[in-house]
Protein backbone atom coordinates (compact mmCIF):
# COMPACT_ATOMS: atom_id res chain seq x y z
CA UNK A 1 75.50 33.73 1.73
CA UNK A 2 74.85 32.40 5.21
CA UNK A 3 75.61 34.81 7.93
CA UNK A 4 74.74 33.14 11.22
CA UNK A 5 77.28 34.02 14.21
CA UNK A 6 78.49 31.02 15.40
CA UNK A 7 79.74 30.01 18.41
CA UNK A 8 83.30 29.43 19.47
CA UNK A 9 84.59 26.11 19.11
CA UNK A 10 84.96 23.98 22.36
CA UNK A 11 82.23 26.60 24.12
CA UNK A 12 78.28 25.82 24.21
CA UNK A 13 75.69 28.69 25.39
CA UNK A 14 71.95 27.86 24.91
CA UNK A 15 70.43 29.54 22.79
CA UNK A 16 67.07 30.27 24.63
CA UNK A 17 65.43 29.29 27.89
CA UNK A 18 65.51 29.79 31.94
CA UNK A 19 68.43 28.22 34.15
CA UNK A 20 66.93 26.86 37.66
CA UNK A 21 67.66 29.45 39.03
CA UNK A 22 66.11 32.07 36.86
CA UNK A 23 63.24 29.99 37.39
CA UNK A 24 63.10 29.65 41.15
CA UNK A 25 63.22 33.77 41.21
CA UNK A 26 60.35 34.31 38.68
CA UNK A 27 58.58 31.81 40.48
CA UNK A 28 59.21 33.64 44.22
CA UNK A 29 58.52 36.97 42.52
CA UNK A 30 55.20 35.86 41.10
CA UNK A 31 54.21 34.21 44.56
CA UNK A 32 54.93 37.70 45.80
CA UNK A 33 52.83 39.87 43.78
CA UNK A 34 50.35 37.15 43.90
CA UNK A 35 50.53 37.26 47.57
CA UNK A 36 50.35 41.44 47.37
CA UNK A 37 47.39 41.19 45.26
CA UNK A 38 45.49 38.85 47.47
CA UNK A 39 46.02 40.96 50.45
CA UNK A 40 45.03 44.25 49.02
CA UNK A 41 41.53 42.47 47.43
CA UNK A 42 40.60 41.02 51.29
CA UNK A 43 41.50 43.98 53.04
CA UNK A 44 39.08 45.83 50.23
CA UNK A 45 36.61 43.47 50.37
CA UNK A 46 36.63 43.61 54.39
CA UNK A 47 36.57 47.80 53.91
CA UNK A 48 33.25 47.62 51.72
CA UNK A 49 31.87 45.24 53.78
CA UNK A 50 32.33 47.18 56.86
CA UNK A 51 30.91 50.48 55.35
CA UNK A 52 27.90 48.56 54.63
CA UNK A 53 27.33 47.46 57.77
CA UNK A 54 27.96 50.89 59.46
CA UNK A 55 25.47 52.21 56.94
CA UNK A 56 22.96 49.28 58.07
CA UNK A 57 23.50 49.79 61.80
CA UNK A 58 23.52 53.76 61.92
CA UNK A 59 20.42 53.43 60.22
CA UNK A 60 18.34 50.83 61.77
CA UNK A 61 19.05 52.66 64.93
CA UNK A 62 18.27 55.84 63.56
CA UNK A 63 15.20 54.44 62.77
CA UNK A 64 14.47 52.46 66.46
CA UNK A 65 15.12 56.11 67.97
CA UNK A 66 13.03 57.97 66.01
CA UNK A 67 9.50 55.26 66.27
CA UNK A 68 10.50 54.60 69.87
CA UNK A 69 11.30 58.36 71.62
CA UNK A 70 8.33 59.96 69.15
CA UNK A 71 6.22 57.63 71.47
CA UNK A 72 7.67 57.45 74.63
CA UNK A 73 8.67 61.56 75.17
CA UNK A 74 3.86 61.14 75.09
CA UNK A 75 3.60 58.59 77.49
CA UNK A 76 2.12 59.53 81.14
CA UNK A 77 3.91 56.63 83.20
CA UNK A 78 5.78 53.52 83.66
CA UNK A 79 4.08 50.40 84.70
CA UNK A 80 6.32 47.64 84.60
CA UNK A 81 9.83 46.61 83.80
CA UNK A 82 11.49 43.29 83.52
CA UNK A 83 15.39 43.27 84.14
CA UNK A 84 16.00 39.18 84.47
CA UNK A 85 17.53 37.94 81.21
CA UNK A 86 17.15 36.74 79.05
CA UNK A 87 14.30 39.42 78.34
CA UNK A 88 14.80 42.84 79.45
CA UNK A 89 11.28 44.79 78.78
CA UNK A 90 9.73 48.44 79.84
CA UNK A 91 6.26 48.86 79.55
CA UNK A 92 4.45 52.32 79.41
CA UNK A 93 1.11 53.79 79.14
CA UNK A 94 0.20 56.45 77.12
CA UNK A 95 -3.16 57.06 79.47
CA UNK A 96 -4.72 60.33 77.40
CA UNK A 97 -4.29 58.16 73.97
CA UNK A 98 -5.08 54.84 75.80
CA UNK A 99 -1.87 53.24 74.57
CA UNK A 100 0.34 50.98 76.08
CA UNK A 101 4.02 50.60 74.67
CA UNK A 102 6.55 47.94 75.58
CA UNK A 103 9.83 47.73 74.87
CA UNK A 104 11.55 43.84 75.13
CA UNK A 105 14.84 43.09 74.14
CA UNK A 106 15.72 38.83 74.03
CA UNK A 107 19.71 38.54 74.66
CA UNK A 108 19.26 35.31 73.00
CA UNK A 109 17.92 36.09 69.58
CA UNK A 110 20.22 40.04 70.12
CA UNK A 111 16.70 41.30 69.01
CA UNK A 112 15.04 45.05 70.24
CA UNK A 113 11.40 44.72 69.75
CA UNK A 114 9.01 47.75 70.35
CA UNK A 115 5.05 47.03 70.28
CA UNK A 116 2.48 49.24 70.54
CA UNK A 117 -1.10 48.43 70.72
CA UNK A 118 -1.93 50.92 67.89
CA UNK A 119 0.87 49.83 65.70
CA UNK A 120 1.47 46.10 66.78
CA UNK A 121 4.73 44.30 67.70
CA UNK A 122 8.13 44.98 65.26
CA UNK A 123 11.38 43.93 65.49
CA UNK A 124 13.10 47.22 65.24
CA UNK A 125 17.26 46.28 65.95
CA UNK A 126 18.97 42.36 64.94
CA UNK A 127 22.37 41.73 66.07
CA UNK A 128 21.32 43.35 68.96
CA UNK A 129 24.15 42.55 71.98
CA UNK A 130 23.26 44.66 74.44
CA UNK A 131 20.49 46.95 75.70
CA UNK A 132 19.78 48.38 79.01
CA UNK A 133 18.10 51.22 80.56
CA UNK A 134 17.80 53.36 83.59
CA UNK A 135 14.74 55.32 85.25
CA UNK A 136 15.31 59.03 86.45
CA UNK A 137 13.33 61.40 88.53
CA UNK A 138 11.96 64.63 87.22
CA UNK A 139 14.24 66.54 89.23
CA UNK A 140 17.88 67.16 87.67
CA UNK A 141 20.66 68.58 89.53
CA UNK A 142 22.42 71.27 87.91
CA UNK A 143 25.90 71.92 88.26
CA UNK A 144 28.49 74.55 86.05
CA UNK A 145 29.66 71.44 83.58
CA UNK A 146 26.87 68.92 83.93
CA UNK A 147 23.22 68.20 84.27
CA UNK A 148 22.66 64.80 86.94
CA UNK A 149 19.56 63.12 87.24
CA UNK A 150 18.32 61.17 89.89
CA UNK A 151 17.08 57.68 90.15
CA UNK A 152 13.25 56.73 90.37
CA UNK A 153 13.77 55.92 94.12
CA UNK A 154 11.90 56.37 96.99
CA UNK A 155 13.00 57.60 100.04
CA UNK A 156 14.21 53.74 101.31
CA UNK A 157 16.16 53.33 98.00
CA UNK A 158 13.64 51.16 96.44
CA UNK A 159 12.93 51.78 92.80
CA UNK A 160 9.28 53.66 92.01
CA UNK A 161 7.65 53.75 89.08
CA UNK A 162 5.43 56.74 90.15
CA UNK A 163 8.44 59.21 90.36
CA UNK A 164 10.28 58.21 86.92
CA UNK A 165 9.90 61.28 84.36
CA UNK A 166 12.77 60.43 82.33
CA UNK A 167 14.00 56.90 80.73
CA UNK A 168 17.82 56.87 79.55
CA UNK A 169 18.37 53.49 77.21
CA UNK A 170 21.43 52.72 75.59
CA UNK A 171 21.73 49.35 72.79
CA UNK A 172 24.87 47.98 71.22
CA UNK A 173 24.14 46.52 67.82
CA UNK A 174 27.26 44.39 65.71
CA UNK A 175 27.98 43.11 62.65
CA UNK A 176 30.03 40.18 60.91
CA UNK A 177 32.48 41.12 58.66
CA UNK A 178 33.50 37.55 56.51
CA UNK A 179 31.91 35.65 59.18
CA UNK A 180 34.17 37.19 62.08
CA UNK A 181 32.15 40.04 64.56
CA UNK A 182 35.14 42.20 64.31
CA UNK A 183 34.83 46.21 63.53
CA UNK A 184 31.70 46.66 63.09
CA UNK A 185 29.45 48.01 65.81
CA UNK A 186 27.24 50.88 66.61
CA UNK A 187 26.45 52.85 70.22
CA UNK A 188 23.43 54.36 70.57
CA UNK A 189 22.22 56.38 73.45
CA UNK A 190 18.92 58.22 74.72
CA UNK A 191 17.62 60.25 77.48
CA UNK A 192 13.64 60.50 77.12
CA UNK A 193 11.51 62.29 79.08
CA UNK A 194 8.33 61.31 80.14
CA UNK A 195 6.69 65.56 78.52
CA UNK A 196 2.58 64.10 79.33
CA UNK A 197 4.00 62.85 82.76
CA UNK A 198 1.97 65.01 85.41
């Protein structure tokens, strides 16, 4: 016995299959979560890559600060400084150890290099943007919320070496995150002081 429904006569329903339209909707839907999914692997793959470069940065220049202030907090003066670009550089002597230490930073390979004529020349910071620094007297002036320094000048305004007891530096080091410098940079700041200064 055959017992297949059939259909009415004079109507005709298929019997499987999409209509255009179905079609067109699966197809927009798909696009969609294809679309979602896309988004949500970039924006994970733009996370991981940041982390990775914060990591890199905070540690590099947790590094820098550590080889460069364990040095300079010994040294007994400043003799030179650069400040045309695009080389920046501050030279000091370490005069009991017979050291000299210079610091040089190129704006046009972003590189901080520290050499020491114990240790040599090392490129301590890449993707370096920015670096400057600032020479203070020994003498601070002490308020209720803040501590001020002076600059290294004489009494004409003219920068000297002589008086400086304390070096304040400050770098700006970036990233690329998928080839675009966007979100990833680290601040560092230092105040020195010259301690084997007399």
């Amino acid at each position: 016995m055959n017992c297949r429904a059939r259909n009415p006569v004079g109507s005709w329903m298929p019997s499987a299959g999409f209509t255009l339209v179905e079609f067109m909707v699966c197809v927009a839907l798909g696009v969609l979560v294809l679309g979602v999914v896309v988004s949500l692997t970039t924006f994970s793959t733009r996370s991981f890559v940041s982390l990775g470069n914060y990591a890199d940065l905070d540690n590099q220049s947790r590094n820098t600060l550590d080889a460069v202030c364990r040095d300079l907090r010994q040294a007994t003066a400043v003799l030179a400084i650069q400040t045309n670009l695009p080389v920046l550089s501050l030279t000091l002597t370490n005069a009991n150890l017979g050291q000299a230490m210079k610091l040089t930073w190129n704006s046009n390979a972003a590189t901080f290099v520290y050499s020491n004529s114990y240790y040599g020349a090392q490129t301590e910071l890449t993707g370096c943007d920015t670096w400057n620094f600032a020479l203070f007297q020994r003498t601070p002036q002490v308020t209720a919320t803040n501590i001020t320094f002076f600059l290294a000048t004489n009494g004409a305004g003219v920068l000297d070496l002589t008086i400086c007891k304390l070096v304040d530096m400050s770098w700006k080091c970036s990233r690329t995150i998928l080839s675009q410098k966007i979100n990833t940079e680290s601040v560092q700041t230092a105040q020195i002081v010259l301690r084997n200064k007399p």
